[in-house]
C-alpha atoms as a PDB file:
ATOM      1  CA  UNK A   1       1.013 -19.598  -4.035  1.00  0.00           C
ATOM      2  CA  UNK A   2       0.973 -21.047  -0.630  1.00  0.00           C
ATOM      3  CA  UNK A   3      -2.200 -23.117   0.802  1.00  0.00           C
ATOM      4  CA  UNK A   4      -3.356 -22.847   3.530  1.00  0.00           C
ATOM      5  CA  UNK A   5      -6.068 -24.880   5.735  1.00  0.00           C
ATOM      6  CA  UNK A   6      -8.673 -22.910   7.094  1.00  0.00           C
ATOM      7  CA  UNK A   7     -11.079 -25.173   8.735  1.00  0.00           C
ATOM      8  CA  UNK A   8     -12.357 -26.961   6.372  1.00  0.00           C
ATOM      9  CA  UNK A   9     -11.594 -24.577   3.270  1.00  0.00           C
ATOM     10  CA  UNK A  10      -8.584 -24.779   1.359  1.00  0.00           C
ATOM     11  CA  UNK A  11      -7.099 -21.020   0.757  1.00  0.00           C
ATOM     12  CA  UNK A  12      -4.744 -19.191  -0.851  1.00  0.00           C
ATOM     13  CA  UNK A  13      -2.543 -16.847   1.268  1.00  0.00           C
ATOM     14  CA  UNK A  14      -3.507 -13.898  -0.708  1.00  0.00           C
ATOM     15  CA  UNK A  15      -1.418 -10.380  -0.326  1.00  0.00           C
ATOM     16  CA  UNK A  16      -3.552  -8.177   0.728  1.00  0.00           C
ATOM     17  CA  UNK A  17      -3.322  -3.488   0.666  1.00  0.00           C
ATOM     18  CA  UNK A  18      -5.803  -2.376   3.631  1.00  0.00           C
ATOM     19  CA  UNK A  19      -6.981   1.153   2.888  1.00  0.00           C
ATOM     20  CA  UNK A  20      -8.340   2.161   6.156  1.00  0.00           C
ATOM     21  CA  UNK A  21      -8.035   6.029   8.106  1.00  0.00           C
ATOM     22  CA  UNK A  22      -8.930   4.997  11.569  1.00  0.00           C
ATOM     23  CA  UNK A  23      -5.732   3.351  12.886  1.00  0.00           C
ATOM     24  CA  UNK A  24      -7.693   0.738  15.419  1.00  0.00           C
ATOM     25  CA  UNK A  25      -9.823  -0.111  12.690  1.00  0.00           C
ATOM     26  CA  UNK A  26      -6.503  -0.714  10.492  1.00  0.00           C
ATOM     27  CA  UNK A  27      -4.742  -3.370  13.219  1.00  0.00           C
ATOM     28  CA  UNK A  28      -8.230  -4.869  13.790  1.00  0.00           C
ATOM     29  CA  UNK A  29      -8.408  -5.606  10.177  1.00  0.00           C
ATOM     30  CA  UNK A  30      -4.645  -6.759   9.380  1.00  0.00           C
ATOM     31  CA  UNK A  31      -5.009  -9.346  12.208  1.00  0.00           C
ATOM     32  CA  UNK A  32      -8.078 -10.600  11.010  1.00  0.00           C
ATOM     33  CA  UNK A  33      -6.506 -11.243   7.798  1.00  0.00           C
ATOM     34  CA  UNK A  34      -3.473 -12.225   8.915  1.00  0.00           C
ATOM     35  CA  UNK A  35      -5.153 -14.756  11.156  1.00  0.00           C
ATOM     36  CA  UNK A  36      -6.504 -16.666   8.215  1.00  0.00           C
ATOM     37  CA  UNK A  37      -3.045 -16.763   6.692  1.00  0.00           C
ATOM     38  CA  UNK A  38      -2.691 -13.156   4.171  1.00  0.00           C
ATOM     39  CA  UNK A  39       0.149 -11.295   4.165  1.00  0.00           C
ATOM     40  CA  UNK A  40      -0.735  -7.463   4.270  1.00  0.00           C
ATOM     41  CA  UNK A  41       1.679  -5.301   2.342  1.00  0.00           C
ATOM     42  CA  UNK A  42       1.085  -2.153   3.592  1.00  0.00           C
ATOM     43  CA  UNK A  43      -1.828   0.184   5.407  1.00  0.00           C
ATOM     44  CA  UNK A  44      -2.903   3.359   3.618  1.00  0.00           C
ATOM     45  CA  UNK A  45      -5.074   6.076   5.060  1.00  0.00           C
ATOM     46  CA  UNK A  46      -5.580   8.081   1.633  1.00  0.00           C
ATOM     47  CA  UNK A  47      -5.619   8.152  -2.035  1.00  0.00           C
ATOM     48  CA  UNK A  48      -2.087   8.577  -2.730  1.00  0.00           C
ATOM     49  CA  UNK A  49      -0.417   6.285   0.290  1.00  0.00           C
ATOM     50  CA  UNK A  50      -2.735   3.824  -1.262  1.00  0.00           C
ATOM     51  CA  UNK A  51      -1.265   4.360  -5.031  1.00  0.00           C
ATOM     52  CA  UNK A  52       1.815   4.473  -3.871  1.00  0.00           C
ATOM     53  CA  UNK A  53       1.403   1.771  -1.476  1.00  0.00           C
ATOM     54  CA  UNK A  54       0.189  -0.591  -4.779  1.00  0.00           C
ATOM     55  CA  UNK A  55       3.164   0.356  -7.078  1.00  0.00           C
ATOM     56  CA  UNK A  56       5.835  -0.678  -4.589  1.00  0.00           C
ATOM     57  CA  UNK A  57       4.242  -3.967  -3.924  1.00  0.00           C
ATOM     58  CA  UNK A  58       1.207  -4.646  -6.251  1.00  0.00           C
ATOM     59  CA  UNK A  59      -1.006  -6.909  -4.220  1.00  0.00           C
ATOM     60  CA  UNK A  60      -3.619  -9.603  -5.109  1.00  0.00           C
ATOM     61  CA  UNK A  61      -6.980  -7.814  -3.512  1.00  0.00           C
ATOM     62  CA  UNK A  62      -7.738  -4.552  -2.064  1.00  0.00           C
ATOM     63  CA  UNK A  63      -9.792  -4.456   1.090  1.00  0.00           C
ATOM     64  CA  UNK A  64     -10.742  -0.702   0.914  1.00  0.00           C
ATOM     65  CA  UNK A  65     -12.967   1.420   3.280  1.00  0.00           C
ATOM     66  CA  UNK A  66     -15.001   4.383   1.543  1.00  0.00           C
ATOM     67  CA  UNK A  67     -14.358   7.462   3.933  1.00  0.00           C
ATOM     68  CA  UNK A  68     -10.524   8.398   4.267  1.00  0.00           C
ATOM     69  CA  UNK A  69      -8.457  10.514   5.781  1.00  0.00           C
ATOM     70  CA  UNK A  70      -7.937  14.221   4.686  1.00  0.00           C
ATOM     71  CA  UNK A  71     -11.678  14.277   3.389  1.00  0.00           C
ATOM     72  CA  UNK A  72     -10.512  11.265   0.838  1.00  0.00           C
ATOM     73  CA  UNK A  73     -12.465   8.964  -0.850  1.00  0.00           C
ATOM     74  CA  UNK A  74     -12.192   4.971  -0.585  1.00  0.00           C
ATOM     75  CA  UNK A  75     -14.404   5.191  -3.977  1.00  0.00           C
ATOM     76  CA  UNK A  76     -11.923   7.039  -5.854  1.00  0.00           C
ATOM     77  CA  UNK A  77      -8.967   4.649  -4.649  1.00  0.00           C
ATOM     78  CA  UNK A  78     -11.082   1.784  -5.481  1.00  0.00           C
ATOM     79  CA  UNK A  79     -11.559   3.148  -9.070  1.00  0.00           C
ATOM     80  CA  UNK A  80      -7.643   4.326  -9.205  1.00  0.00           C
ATOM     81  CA  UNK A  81      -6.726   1.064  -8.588  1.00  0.00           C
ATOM     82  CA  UNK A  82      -9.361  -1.684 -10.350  1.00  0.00           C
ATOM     83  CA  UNK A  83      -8.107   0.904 -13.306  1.00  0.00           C
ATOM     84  CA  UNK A  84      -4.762  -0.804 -12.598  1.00  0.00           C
ATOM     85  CA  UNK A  85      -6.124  -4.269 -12.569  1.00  0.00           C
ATOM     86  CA  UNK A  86      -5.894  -4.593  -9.372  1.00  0.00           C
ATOM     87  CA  UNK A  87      -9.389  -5.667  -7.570  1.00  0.00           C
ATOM     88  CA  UNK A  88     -11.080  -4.191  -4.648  1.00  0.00           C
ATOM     89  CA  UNK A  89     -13.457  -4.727  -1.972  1.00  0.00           C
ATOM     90  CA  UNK A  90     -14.961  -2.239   0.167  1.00  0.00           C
ATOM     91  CA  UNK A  91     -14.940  -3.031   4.087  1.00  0.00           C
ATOM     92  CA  UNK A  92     -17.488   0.742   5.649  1.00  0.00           C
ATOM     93  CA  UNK A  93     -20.083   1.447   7.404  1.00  0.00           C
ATOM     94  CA  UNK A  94     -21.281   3.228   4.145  1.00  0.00           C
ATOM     95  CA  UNK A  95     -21.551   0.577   1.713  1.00  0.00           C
ATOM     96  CA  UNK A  96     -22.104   1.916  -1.501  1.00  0.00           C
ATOM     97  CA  UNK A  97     -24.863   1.054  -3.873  1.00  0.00           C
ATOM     98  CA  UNK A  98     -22.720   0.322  -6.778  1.00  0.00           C
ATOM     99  CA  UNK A  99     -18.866  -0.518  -7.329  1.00  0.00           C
ATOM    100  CA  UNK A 100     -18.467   1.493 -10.444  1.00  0.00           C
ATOM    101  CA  UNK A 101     -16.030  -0.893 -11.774  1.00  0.00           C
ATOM    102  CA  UNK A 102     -15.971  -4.607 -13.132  1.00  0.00           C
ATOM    103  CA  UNK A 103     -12.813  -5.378 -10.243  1.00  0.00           C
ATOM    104  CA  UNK A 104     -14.705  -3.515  -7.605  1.00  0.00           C
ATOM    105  CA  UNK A 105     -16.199  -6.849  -6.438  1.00  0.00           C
ATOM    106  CA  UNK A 106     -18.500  -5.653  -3.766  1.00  0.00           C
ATOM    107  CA  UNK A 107     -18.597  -4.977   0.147  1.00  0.00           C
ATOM    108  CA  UNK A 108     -18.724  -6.059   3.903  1.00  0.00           C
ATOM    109  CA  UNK A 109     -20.536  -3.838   6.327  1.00  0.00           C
ATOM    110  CA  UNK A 110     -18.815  -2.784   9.480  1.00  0.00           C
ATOM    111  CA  UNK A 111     -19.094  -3.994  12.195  1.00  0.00           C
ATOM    112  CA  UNK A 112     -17.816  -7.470  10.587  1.00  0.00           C
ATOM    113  CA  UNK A 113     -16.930 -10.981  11.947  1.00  0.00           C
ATOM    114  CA  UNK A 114     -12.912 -12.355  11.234  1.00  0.00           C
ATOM    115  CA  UNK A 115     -14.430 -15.109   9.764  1.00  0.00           C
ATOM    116  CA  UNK A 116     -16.942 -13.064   6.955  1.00  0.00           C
ATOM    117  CA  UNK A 117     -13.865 -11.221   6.205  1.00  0.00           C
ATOM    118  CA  UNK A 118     -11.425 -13.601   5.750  1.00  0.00           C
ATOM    119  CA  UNK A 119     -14.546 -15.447   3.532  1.00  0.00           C
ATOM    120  CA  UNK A 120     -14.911 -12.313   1.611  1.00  0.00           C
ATOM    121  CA  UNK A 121     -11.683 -12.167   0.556  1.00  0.00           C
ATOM    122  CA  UNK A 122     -11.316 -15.605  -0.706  1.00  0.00           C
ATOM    123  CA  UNK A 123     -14.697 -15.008  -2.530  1.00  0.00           C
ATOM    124  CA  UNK A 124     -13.771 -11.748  -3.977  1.00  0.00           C
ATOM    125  CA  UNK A 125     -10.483 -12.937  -5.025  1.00  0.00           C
ATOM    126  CA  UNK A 126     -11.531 -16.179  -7.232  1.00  0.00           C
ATOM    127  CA  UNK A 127     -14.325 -13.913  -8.864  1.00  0.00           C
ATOM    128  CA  UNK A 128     -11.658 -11.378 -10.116  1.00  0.00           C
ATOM    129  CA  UNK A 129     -10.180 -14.075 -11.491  1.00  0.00           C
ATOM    130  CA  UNK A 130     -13.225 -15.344 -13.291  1.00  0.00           C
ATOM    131  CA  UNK A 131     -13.959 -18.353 -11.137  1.00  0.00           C
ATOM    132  CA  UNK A 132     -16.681 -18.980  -9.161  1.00  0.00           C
ATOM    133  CA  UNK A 133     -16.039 -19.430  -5.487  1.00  0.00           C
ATOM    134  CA  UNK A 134     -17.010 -22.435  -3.993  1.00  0.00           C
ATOM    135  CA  UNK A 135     -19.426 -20.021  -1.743  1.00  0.00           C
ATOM    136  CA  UNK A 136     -20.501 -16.641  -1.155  1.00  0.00           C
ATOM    137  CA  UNK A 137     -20.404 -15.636   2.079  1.00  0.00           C
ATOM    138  CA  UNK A 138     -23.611 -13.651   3.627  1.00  0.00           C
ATOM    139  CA  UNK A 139     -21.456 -10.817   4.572  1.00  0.00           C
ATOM    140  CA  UNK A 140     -20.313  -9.692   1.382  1.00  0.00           C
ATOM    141  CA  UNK A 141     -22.479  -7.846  -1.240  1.00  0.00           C
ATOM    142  CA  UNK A 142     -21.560  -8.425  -4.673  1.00  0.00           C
ATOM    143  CA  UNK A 143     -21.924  -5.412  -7.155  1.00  0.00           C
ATOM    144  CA  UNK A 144     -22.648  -7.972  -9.906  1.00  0.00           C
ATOM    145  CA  UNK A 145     -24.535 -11.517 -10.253  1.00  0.00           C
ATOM    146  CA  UNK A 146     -22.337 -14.160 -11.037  1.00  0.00           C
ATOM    147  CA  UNK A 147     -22.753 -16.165 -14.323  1.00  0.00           C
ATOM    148  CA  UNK A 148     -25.137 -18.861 -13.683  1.00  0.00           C
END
């Protein structure tokens, strides 16, 4: 995988499924990723864009929000696709409590900063992996405490 500077952070150019309804919200979110150097695959709005979204091109992290469209839930495609190895965060307004899920990493709380995003990400990432990221950033709640 690519490297990429950012700042003073070495990252991976991750790609990246954004499971968001509100359209704004979706372009506000694929250029903040983009802008520290992810590719986003695709933009889903429900459950079943997002699975089919994640077969055609199965990407590295899901940054998931937890109210959808057509009375959806981000939860469920969260589940769906940790189920499918594939790990998750959740970026809401409605953070919930718990992930549910070993790859459901944690969450962000909107309104967030580019920067705590892009942060997240990288975090969330290297934990699904079993590493331990060089730092967590403030923004993101983890679901689980990270070996010591």
């Amino acid at each position: 995988m690519p490297i990429v500077a950012d700042t003073m952070v070495e990252t991976r150019t991750l790609d990246l499924l954004v499971i968001e309804d509100e359209a704004l919200v979706a372009m506000l979110v694929e250029d903040a990723l983009t802008l520290h150097g992810h590719r986003v695959v695709g933009i889903a709005d429900t459950v079943a864009s997002a699975l089919d979204l994640a077969e055609q091109d199965r990407p590295d992290l899901v940054v998931c929000d937890v109210k959808l469209a057509d009375g959806d839930s981000g939860i469920t495609a969260a589940r769906a696709l940790a189920d499918r190895g594939i790990p998750c965060i959740f970026l809401s307004g409605n953070c919930p409590g718990d992930g549910g899920h070993p790859l459901i990493i944690g969450c962000v709380a909107k309104p967030f900063h580019t920067g705590s995003l892009g942060a997240a990400v990288q975090a969330a990432y290297a934990i699904a992996r079993g590493e331990t990221p060089e730092q967590i950033p403030p923004a993101l709640r983890l679901y689980r405490a990270l070996p010591a």
